[in-house]
PDB file of N, CA and C in Angstrom:
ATOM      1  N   UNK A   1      18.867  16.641  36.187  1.00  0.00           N
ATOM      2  CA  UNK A   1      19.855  17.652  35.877  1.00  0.00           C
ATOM      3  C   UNK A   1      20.869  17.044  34.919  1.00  0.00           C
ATOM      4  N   UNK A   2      21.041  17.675  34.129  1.00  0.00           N
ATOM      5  CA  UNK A   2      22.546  17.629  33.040  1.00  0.00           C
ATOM      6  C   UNK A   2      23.569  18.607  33.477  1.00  0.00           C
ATOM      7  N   UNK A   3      24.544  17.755  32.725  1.00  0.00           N
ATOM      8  CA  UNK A   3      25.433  18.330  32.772  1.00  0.00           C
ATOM      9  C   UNK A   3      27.261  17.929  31.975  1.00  0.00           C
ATOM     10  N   UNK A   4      27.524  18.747  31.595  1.00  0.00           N
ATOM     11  CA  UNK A   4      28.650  18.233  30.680  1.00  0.00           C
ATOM     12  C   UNK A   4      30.342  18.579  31.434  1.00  0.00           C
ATOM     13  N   UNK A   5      30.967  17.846  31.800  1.00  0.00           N
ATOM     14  CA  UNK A   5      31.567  18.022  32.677  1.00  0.00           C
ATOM     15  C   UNK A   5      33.503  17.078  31.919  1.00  0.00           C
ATOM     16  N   UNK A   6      34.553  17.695  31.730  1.00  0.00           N
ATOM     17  CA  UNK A   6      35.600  17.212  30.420  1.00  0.00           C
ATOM     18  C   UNK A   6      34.972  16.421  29.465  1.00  0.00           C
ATOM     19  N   UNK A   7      34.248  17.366  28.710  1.00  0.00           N
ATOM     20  CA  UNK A   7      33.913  16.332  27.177  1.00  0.00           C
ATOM     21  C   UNK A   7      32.439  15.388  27.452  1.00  0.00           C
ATOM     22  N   UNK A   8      32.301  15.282  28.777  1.00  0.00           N
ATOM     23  CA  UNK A   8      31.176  13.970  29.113  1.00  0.00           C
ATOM     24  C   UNK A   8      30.018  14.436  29.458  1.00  0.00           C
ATOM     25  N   UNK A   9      28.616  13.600  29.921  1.00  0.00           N
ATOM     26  CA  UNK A   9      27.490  14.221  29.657  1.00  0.00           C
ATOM     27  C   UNK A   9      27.219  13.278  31.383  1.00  0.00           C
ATOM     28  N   UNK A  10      26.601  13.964  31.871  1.00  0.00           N
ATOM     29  CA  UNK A  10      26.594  13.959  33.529  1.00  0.00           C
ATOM     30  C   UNK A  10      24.860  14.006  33.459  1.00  0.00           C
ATOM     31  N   UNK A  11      24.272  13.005  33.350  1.00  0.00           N
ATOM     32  CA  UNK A  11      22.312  13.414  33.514  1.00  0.00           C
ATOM     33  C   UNK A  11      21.892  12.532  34.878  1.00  0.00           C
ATOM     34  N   UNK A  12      21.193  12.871  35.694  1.00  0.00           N
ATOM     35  CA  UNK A  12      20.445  12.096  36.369  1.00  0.00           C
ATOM     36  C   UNK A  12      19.187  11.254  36.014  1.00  0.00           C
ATOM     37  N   UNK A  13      18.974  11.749  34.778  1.00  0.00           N
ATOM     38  CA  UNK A  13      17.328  11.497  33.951  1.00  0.00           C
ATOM     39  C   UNK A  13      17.618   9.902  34.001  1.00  0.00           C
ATOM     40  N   UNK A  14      19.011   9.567  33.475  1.00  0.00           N
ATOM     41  CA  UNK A  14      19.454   8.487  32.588  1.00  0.00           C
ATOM     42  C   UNK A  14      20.226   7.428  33.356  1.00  0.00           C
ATOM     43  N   UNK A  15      21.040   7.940  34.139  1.00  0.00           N
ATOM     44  CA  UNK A  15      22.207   7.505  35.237  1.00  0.00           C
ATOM     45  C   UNK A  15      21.472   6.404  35.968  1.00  0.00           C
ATOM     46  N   UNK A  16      21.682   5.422  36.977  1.00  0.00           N
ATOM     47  CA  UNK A  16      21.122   4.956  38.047  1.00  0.00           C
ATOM     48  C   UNK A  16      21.382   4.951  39.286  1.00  0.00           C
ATOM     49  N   UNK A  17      20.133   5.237  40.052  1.00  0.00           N
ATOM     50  CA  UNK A  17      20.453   5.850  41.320  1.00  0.00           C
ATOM     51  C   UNK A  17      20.247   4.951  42.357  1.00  0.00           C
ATOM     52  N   UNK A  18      21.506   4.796  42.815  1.00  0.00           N
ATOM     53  CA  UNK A  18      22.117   4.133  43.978  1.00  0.00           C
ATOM     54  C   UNK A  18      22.130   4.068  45.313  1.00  0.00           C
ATOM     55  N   UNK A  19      22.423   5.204  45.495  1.00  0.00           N
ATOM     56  CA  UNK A  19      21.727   5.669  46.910  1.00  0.00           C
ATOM     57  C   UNK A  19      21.571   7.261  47.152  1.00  0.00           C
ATOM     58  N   UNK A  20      21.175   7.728  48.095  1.00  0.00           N
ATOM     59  CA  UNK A  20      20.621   8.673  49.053  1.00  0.00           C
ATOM     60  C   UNK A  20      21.031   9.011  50.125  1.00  0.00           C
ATOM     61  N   UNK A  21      21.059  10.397  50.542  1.00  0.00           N
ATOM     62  CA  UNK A  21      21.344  10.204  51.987  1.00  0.00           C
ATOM     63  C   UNK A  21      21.272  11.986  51.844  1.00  0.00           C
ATOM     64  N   UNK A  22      20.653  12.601  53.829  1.00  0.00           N
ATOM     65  CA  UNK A  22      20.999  14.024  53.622  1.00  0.00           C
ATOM     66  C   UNK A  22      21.631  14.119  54.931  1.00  0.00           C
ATOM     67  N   UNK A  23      22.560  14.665  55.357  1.00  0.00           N
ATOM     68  CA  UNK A  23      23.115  14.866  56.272  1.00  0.00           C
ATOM     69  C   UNK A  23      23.758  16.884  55.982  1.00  0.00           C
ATOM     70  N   UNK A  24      24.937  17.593  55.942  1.00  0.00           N
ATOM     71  CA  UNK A  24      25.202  18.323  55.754  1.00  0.00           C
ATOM     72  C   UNK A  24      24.746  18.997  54.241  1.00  0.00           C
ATOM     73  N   UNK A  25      24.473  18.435  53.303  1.00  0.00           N
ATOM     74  CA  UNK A  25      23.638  18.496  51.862  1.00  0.00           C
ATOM     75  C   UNK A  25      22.990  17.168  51.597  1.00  0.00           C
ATOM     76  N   UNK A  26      22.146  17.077  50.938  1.00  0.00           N
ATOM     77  CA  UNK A  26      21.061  16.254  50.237  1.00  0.00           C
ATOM     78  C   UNK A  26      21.815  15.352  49.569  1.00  0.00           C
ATOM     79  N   UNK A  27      22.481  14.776  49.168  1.00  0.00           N
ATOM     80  CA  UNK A  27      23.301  13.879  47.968  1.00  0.00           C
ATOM     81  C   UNK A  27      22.958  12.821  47.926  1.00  0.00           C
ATOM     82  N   UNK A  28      22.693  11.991  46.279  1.00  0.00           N
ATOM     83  CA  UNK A  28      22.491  11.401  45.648  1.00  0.00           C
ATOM     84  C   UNK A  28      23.643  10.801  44.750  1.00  0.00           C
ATOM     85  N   UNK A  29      24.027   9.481  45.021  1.00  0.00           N
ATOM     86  CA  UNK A  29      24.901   8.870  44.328  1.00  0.00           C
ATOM     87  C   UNK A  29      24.029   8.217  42.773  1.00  0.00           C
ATOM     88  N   UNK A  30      24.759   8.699  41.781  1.00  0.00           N
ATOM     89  CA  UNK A  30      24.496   7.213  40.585  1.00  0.00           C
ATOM     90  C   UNK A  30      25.194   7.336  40.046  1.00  0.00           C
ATOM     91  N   UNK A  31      25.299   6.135  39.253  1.00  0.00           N
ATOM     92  CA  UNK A  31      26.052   5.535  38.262  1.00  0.00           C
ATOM     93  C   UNK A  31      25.752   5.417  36.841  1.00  0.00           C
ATOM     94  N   UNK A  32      26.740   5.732  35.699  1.00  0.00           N
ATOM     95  CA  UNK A  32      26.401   6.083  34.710  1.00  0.00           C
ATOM     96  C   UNK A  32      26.300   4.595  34.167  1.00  0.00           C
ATOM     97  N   UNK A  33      26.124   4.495  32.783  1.00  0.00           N
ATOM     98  CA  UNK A  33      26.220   3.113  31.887  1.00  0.00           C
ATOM     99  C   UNK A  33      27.879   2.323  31.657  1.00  0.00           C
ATOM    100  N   UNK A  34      28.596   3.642  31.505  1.00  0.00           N
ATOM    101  CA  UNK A  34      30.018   3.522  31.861  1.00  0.00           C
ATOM    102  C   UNK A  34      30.705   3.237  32.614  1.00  0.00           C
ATOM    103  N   UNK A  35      29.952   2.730  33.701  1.00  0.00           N
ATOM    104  CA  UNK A  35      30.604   3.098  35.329  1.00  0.00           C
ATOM    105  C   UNK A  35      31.301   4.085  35.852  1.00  0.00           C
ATOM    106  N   UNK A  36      30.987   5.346  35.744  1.00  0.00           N
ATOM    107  CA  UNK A  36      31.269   6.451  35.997  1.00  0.00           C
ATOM    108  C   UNK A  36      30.004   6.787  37.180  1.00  0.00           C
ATOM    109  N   UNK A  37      30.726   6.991  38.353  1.00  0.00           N
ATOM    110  CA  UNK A  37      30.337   7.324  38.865  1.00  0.00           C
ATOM    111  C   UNK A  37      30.030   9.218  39.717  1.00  0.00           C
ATOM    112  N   UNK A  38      29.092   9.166  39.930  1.00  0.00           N
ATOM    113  CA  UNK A  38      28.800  10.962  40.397  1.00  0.00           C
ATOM    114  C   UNK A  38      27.726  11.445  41.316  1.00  0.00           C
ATOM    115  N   UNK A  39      28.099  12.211  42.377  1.00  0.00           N
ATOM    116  CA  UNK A  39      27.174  12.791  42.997  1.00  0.00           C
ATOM    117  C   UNK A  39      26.053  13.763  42.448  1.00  0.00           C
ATOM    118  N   UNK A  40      24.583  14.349  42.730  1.00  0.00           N
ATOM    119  CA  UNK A  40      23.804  15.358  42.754  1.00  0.00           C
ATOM    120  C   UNK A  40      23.540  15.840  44.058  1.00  0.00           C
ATOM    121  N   UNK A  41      24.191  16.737  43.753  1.00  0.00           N
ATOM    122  CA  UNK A  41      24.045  17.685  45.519  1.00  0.00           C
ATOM    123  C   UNK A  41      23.195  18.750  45.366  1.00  0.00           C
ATOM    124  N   UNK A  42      22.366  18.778  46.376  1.00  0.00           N
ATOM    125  CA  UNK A  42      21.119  19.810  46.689  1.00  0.00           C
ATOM    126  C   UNK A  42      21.754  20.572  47.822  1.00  0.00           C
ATOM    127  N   UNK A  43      22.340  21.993  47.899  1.00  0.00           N
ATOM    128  CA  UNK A  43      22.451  22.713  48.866  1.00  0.00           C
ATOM    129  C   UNK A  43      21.127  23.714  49.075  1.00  0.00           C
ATOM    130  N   UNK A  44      21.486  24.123  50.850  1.00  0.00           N
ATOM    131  CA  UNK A  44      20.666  25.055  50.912  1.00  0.00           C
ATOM    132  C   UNK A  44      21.317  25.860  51.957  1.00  0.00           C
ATOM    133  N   UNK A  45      21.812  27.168  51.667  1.00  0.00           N
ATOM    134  CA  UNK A  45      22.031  27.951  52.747  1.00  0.00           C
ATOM    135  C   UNK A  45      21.229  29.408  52.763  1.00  0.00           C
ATOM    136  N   UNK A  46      21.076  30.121  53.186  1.00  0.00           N
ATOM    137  CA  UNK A  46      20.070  31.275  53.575  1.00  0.00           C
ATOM    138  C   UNK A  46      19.114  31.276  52.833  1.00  0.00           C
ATOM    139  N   UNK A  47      18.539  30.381  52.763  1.00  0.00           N
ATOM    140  CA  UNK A  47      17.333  29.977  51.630  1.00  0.00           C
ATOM    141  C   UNK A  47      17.728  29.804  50.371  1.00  0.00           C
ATOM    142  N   UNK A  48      18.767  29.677  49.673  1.00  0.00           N
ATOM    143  CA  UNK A  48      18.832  29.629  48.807  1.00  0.00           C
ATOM    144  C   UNK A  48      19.548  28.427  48.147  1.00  0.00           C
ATOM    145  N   UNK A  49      18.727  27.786  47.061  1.00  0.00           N
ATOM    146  CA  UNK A  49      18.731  26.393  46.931  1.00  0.00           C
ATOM    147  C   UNK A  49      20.146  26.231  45.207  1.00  0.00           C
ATOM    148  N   UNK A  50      21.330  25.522  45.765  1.00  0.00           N
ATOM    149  CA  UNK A  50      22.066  25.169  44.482  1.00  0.00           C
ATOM    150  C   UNK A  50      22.625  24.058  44.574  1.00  0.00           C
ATOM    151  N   UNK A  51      22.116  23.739  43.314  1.00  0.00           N
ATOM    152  CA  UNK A  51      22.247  21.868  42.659  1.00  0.00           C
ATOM    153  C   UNK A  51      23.576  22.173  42.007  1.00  0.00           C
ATOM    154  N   UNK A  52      24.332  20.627  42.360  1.00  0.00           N
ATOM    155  CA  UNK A  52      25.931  20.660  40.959  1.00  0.00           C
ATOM    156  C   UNK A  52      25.841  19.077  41.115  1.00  0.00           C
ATOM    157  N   UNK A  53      26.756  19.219  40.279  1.00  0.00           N
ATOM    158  CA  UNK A  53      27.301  17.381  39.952  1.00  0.00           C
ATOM    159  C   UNK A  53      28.329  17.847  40.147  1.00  0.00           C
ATOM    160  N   UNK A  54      28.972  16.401  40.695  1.00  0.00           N
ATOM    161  CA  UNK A  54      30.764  15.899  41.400  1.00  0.00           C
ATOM    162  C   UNK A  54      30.956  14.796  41.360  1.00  0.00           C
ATOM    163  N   UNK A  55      31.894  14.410  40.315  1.00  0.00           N
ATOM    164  CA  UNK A  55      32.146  13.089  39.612  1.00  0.00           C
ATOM    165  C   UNK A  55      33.030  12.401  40.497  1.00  0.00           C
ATOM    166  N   UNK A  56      32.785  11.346  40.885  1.00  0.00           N
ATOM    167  CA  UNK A  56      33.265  10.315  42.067  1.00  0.00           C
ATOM    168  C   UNK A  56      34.297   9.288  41.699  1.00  0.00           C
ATOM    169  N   UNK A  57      35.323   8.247  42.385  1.00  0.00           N
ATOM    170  CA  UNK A  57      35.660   7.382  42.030  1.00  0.00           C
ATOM    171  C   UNK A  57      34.844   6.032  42.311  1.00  0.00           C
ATOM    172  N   UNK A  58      35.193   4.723  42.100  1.00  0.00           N
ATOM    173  CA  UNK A  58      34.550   3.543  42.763  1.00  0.00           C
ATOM    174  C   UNK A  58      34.382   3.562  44.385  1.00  0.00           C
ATOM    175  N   UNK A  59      35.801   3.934  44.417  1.00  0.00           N
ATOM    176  CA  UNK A  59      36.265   3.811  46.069  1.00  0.00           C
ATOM    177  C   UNK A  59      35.294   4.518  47.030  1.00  0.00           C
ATOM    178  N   UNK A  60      35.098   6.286  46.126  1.00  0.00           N
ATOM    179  CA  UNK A  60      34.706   7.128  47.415  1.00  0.00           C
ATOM    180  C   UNK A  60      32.662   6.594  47.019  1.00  0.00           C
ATOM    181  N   UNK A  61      32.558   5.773  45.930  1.00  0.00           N
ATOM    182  CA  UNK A  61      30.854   5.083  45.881  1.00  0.00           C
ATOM    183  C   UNK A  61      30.900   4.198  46.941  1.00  0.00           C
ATOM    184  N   UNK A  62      31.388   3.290  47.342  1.00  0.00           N
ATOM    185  CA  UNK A  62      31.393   2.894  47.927  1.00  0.00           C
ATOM    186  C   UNK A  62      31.577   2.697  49.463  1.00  0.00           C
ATOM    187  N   UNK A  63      32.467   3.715  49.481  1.00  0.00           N
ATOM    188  CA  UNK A  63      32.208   4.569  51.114  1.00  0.00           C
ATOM    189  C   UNK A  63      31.049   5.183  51.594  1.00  0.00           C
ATOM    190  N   UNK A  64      30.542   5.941  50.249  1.00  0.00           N
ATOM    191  CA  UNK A  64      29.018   6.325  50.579  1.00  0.00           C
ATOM    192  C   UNK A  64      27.940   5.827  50.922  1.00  0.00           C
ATOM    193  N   UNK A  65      27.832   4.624  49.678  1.00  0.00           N
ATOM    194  CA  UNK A  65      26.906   3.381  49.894  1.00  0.00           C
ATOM    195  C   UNK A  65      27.157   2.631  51.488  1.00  0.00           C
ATOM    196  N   UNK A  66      28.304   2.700  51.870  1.00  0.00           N
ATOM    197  CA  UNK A  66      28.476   1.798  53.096  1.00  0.00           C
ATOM    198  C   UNK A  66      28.255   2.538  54.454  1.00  0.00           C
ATOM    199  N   UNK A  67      27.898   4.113  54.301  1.00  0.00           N
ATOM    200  CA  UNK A  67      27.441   5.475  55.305  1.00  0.00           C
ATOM    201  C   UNK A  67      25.631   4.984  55.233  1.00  0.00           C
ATOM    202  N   UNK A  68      25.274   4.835  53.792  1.00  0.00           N
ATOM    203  CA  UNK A  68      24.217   5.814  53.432  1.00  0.00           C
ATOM    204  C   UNK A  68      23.222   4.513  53.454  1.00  0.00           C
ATOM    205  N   UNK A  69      23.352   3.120  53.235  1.00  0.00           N
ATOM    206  CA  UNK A  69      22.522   2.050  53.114  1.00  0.00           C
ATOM    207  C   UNK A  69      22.249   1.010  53.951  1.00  0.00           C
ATOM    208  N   UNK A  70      21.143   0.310  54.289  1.00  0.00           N
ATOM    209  CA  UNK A  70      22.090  -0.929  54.948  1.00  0.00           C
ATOM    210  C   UNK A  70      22.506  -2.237  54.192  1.00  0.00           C
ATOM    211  N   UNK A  71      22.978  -2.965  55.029  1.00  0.00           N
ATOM    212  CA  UNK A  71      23.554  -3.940  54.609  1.00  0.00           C
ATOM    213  C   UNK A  71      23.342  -4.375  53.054  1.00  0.00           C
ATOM    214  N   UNK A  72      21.792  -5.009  53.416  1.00  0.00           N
ATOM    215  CA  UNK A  72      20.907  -5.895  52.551  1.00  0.00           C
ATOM    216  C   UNK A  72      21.609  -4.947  50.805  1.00  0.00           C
ATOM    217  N   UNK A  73      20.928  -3.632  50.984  1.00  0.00           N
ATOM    218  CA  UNK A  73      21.379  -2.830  49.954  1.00  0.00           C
ATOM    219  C   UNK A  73      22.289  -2.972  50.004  1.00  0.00           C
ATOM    220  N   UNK A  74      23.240  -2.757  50.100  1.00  0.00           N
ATOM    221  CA  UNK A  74      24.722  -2.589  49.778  1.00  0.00           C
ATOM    222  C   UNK A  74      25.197  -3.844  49.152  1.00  0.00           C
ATOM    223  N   UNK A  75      24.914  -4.818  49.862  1.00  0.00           N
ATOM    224  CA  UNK A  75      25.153  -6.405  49.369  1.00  0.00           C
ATOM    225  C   UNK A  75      24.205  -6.318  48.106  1.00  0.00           C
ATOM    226  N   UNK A  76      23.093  -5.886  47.716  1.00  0.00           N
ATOM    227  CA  UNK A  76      22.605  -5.733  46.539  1.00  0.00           C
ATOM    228  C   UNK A  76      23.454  -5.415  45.336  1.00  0.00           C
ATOM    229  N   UNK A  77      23.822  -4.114  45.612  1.00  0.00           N
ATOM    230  CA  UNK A  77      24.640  -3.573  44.534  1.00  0.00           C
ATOM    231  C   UNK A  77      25.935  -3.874  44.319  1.00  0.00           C
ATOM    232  N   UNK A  78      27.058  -4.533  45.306  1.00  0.00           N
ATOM    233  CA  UNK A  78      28.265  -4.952  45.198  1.00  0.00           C
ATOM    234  C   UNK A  78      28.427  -5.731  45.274  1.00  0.00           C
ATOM    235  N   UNK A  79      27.665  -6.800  46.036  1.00  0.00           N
ATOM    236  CA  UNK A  79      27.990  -8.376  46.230  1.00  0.00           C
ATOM    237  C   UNK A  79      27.843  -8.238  47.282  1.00  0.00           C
ATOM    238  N   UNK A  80      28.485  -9.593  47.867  1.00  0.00           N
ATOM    239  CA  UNK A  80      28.418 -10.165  49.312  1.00  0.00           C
ATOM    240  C   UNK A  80      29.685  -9.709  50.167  1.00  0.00           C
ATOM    241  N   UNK A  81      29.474  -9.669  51.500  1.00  0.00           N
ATOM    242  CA  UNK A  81      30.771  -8.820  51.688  1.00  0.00           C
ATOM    243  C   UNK A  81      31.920  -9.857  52.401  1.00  0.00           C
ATOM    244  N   UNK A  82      32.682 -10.032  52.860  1.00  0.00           N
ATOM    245  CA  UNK A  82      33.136 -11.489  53.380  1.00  0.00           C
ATOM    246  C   UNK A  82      33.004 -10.955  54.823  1.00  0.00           C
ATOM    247  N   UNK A  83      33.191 -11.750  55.794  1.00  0.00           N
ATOM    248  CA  UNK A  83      33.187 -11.278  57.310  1.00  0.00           C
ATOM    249  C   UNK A  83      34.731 -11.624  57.670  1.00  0.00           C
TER     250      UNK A  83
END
């Protein structure tokens, strides 16, 4: 999905995808080349299926990643975490 969102170009084709997770909607975190980060959300209510993009900060990526992955991943993509 594309999408152009203040001036900017929002694609999943291109972006890299970070993590996953479905709980209340389907969502998909990635990250642009910019470090811009953004959700792809898959809803579904009375059968009826609608996709959007929702442009994220670092902070709330990382809350997600730390819901949605385990460890190993997470320490992949951010580093090591201290204890």
């Amino acid at each position: 999905m594309k999408k152009i969102i203040d001036g900017k170009m929002f694609n999943t084709e291109t972006a890299q995808k970070m993590a996953h997770h479905i709980c209340k909607h389907d969502a998909t975190l990635y990250k642009k080349n910019d470090d811009e980060y953004f959700f792809y959300k898959i809803n579904t209510t009375h059968g009826k299926k609608t996709c959007e993009i929702e442009i994220i900060d670092i902070v709330e990526a990382k809350q997600f990643c730390e819901y949605a992955l385990k460890t190993e991943e997470y320490e992949t993509l951010w580093g090591e975490v201290a204890e």
